[in-house]
N, C-alpha and C. Protein backbone atom coordinates (compact mmCIF):
# COMPACT_ATOMS: atom_id res chain seq x y z
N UNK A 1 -6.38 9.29 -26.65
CA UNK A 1 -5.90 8.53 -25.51
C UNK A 1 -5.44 7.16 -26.01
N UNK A 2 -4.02 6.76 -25.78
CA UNK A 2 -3.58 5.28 -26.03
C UNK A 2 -4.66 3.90 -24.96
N UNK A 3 -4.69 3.07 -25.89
CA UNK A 3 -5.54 2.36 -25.30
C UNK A 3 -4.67 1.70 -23.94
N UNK A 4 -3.52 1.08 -25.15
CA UNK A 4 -2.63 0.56 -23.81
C UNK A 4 -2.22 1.39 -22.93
N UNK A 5 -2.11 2.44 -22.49
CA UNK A 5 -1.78 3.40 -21.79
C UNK A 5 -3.10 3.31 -20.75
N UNK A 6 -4.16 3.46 -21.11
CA UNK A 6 -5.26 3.23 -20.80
C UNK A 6 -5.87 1.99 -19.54
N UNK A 7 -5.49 1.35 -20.35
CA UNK A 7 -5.60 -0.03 -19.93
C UNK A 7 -4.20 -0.11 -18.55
N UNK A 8 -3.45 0.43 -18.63
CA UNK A 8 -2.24 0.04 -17.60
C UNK A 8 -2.93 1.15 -16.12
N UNK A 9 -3.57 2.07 -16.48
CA UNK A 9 -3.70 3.12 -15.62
C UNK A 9 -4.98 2.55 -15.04
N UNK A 10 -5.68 1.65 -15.65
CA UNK A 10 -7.14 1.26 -14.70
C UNK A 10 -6.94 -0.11 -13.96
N UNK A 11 -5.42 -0.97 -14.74
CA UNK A 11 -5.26 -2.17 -13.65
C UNK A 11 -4.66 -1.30 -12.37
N UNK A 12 -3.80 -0.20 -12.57
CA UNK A 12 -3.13 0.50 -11.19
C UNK A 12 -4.14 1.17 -10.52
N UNK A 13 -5.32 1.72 -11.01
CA UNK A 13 -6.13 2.36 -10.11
C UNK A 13 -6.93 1.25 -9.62
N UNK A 14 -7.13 0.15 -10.08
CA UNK A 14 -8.05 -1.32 -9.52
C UNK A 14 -6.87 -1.69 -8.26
N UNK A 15 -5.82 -1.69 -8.61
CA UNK A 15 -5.09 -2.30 -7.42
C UNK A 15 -4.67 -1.65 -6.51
N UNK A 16 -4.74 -0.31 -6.55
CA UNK A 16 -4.78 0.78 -5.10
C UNK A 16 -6.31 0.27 -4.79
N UNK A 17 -7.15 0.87 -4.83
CA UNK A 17 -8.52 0.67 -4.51
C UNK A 17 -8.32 -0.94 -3.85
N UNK A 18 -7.88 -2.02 -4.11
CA UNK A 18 -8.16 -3.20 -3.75
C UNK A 18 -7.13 -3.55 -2.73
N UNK A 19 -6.00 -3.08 -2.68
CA UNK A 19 -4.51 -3.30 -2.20
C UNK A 19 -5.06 -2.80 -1.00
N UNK A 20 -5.07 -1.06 -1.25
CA UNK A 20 -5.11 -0.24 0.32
C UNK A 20 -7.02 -0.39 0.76
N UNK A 21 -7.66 -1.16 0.00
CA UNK A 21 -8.85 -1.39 1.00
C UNK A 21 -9.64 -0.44 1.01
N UNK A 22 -9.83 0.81 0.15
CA UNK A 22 -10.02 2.30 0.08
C UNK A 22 -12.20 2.01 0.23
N UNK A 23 -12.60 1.44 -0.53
CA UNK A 23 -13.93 1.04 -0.38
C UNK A 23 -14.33 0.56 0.76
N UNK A 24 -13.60 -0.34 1.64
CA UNK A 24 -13.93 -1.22 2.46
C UNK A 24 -13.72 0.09 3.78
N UNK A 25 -13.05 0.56 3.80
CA UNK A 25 -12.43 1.78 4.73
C UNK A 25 -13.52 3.27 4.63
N UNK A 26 -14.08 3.56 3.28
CA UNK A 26 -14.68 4.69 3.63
C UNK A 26 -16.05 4.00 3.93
N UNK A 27 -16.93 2.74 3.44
CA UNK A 27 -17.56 2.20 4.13
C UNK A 27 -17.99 2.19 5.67
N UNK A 28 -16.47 1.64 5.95
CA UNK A 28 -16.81 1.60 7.18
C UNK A 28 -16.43 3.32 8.38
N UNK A 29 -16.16 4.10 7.48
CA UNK A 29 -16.36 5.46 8.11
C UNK A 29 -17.61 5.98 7.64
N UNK A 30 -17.91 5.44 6.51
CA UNK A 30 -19.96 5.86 6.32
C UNK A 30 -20.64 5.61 7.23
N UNK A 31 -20.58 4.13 7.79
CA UNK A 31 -21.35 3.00 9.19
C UNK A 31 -20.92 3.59 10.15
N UNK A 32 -19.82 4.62 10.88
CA UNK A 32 -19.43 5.06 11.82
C UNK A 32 -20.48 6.26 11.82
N UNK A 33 -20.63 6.95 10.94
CA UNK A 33 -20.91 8.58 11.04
C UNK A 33 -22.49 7.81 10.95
N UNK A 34 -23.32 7.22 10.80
CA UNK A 34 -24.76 6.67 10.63
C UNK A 34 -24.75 5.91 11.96
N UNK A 35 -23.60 4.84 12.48
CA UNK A 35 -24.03 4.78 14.11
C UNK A 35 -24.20 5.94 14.97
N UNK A 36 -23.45 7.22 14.54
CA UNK A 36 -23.34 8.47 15.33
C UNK A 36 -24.64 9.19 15.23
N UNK A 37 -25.24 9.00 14.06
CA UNK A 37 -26.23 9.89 13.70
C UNK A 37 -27.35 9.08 15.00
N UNK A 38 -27.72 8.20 14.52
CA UNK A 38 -28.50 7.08 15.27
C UNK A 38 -28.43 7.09 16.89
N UNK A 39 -27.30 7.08 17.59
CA UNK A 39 -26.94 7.16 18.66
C UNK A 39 -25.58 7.19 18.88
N UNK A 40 -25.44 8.45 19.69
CA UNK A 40 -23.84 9.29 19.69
C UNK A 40 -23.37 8.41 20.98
N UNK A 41 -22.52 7.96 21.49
CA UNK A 41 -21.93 7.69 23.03
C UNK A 41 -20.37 7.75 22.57
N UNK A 42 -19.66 7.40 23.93
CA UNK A 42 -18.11 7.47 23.85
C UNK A 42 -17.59 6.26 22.46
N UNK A 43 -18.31 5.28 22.43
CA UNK A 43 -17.94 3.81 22.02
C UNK A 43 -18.02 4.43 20.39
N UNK A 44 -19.24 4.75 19.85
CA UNK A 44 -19.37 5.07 18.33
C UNK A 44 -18.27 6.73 18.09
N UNK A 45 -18.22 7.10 18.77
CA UNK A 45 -17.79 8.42 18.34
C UNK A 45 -16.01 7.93 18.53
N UNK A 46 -15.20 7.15 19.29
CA UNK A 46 -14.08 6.07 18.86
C UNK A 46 -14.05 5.67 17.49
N UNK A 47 -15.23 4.96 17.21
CA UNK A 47 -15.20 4.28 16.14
C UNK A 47 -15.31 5.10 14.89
N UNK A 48 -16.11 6.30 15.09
CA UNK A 48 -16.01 7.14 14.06
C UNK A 48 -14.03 7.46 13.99
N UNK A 49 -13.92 7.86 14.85
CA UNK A 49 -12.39 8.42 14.47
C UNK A 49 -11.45 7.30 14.39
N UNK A 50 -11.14 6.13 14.26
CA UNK A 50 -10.48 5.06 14.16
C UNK A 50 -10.95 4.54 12.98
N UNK A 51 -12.29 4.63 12.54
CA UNK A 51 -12.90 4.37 10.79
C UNK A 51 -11.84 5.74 10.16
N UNK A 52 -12.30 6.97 10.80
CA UNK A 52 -11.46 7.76 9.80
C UNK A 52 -10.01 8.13 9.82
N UNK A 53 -9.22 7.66 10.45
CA UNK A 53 -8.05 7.32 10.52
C UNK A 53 -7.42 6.18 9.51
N UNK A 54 -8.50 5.01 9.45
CA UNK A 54 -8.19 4.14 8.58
C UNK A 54 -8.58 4.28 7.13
N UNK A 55 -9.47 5.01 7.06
CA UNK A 55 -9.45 5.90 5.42
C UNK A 55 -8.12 6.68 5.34
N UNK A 56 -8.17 7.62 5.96
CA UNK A 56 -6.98 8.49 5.67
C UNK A 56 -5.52 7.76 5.57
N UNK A 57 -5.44 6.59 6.25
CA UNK A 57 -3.85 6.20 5.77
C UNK A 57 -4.45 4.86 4.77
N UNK A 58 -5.39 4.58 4.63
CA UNK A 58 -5.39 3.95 3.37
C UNK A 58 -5.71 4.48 1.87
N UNK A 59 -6.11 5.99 1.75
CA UNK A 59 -5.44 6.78 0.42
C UNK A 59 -4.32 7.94 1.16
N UNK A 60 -3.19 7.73 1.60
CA UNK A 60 -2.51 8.45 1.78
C UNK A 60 -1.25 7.95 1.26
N UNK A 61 -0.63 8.41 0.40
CA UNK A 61 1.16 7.97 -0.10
C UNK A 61 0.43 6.52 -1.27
N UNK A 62 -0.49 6.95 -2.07
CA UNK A 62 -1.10 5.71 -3.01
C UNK A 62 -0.24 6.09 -4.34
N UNK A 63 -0.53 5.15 -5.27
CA UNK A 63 0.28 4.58 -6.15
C UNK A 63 -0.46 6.13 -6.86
N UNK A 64 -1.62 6.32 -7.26
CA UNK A 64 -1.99 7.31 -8.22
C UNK A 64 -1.36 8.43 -7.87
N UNK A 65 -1.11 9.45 -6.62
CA UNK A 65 -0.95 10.36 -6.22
C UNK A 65 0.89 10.45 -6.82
N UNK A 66 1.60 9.91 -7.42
CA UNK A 66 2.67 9.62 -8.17
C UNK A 66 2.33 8.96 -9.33
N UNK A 67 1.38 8.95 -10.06
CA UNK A 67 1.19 9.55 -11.59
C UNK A 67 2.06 10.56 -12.48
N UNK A 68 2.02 10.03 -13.59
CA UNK A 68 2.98 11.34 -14.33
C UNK A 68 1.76 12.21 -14.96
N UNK A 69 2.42 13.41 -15.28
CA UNK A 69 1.18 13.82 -15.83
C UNK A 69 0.35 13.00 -17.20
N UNK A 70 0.63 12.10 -17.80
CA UNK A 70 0.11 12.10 -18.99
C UNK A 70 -0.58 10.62 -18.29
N UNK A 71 -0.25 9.76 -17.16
CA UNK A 71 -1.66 8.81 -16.75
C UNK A 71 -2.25 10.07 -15.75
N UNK A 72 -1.96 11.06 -15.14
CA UNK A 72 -2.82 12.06 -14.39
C UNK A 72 -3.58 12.58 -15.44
N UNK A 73 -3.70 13.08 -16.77
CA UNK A 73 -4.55 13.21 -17.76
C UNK A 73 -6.02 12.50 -18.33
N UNK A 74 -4.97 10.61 -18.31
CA UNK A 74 -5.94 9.94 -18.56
C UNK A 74 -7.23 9.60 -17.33
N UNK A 75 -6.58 9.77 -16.16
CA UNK A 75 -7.64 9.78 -15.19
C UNK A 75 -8.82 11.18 -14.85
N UNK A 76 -7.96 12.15 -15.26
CA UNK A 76 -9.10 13.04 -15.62
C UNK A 76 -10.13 13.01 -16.70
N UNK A 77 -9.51 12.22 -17.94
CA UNK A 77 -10.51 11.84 -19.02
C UNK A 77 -11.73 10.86 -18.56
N UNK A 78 -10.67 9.74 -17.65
CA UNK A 78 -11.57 9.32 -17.13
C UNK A 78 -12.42 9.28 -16.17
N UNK A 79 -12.65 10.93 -15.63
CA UNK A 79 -13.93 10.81 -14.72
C UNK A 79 -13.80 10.84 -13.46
N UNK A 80 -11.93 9.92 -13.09
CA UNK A 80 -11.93 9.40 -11.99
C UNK A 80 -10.99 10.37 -11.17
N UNK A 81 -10.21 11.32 -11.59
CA UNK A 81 -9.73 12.08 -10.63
C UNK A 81 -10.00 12.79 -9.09
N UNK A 82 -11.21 12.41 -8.93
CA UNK A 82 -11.61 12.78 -7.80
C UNK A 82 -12.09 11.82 -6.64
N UNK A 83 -11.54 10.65 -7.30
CA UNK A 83 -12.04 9.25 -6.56
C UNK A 83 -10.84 8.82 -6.28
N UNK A 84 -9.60 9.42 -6.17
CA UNK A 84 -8.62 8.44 -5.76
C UNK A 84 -7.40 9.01 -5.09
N UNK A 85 -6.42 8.49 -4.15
CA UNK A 85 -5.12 9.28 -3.40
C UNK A 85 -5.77 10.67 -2.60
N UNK A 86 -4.76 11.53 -2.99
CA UNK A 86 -4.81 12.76 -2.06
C UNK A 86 -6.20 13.45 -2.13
N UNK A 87 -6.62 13.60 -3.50
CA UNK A 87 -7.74 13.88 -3.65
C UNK A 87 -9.15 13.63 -3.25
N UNK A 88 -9.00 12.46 -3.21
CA UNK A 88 -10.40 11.94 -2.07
C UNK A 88 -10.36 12.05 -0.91
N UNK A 89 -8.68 12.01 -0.03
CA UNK A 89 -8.65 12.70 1.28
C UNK A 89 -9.01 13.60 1.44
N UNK A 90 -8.67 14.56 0.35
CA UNK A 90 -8.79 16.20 0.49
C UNK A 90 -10.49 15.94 0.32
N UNK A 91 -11.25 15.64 -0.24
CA UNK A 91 -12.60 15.59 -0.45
C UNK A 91 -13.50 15.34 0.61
N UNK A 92 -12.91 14.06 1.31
CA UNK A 92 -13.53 13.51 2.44
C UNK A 92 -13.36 14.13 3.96
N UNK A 93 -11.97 15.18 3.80
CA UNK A 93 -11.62 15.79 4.78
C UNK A 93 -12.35 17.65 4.87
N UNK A 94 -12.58 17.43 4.04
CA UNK A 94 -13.82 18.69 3.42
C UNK A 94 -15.05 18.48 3.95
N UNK A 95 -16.07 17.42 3.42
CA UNK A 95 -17.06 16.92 4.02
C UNK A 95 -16.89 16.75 5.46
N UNK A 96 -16.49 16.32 6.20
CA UNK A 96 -16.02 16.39 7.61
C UNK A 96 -15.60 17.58 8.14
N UNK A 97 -15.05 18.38 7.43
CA UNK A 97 -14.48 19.67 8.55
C UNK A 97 -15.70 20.86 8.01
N UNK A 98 -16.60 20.41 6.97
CA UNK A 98 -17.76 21.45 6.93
C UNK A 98 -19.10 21.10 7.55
N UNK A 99 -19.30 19.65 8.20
CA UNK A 99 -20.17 19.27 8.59
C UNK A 99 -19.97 18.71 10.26
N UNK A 100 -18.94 19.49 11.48
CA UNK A 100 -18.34 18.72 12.09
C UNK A 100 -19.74 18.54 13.17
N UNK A 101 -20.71 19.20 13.32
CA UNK A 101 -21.59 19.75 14.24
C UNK A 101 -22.75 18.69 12.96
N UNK A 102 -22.62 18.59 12.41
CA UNK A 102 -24.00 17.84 11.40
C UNK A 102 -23.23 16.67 11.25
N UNK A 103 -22.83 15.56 11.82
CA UNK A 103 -22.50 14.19 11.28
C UNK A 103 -23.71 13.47 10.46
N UNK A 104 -24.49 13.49 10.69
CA UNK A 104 -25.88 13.06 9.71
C UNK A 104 -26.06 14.06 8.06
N UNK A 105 -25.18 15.21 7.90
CA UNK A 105 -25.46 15.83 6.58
C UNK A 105 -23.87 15.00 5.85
N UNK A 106 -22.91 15.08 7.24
CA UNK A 106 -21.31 14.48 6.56
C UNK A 106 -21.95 12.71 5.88
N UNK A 107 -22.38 12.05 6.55
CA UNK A 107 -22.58 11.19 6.55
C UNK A 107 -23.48 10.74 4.78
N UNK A 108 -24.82 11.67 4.98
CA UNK A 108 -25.30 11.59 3.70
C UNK A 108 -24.56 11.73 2.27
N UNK A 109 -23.68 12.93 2.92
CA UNK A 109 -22.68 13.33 1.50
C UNK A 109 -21.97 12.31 1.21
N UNK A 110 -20.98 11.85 2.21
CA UNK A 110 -20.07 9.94 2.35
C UNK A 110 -20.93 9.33 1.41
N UNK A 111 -22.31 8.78 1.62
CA UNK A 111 -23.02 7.96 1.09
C UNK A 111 -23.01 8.28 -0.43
């Protein structure tokens, strides 16, 4: 693996993650699905779906998900292919559509 190559693919994956807010967003769809667990009403179960709305368009159309293959390589070397763009939608939209009746098991997995 080129270092500099390396090095260019973890300032672009630092600045999706920081740009589109991707931490701050599934956070706050973690705190949604744990107010739900805690106590369900009209108000938290909004907030659950407006938290996950704002995950989903903040890794949706991201800088990684247009990778070439050879930085899509280095992010598989590094570990991180499953933490970023389409892929963590697809991940997080998994956890949710297998747990829709268990928000407290979706929630643990989030965590």
């Amino acid at each position: 693996m080129n270092a500099e190559r390396l090095h260019i693919v973890a300032l672009t994956l630092r600045q999706e993650i920081t740009e589109h807010n991707v931490v701050g967003t599934l956070q706050s769809l973690i705190n949604s699905l744990q107010s739900i667990v805690q106590s369900s009403n009209a108000s938290t179960q909004h907030n659950l779906v407006s938290s996950r709305d704002a995950f989903y368009a903040a890794v949706t159309d991201t800088p990684s998900d247009s990778f070439t293959p050879a930085w899509r390589q280095i992010l598989v070397e590094m570990g991180g292919e499953e933490l970023f763009g389409k892929t963590l939608k697809q991940r997080v939209q998994q956890i949710l559509a297998d747990n829709q009746m268990t928000p407290g098991v979706a929630h643990q997995q989030l965590a």
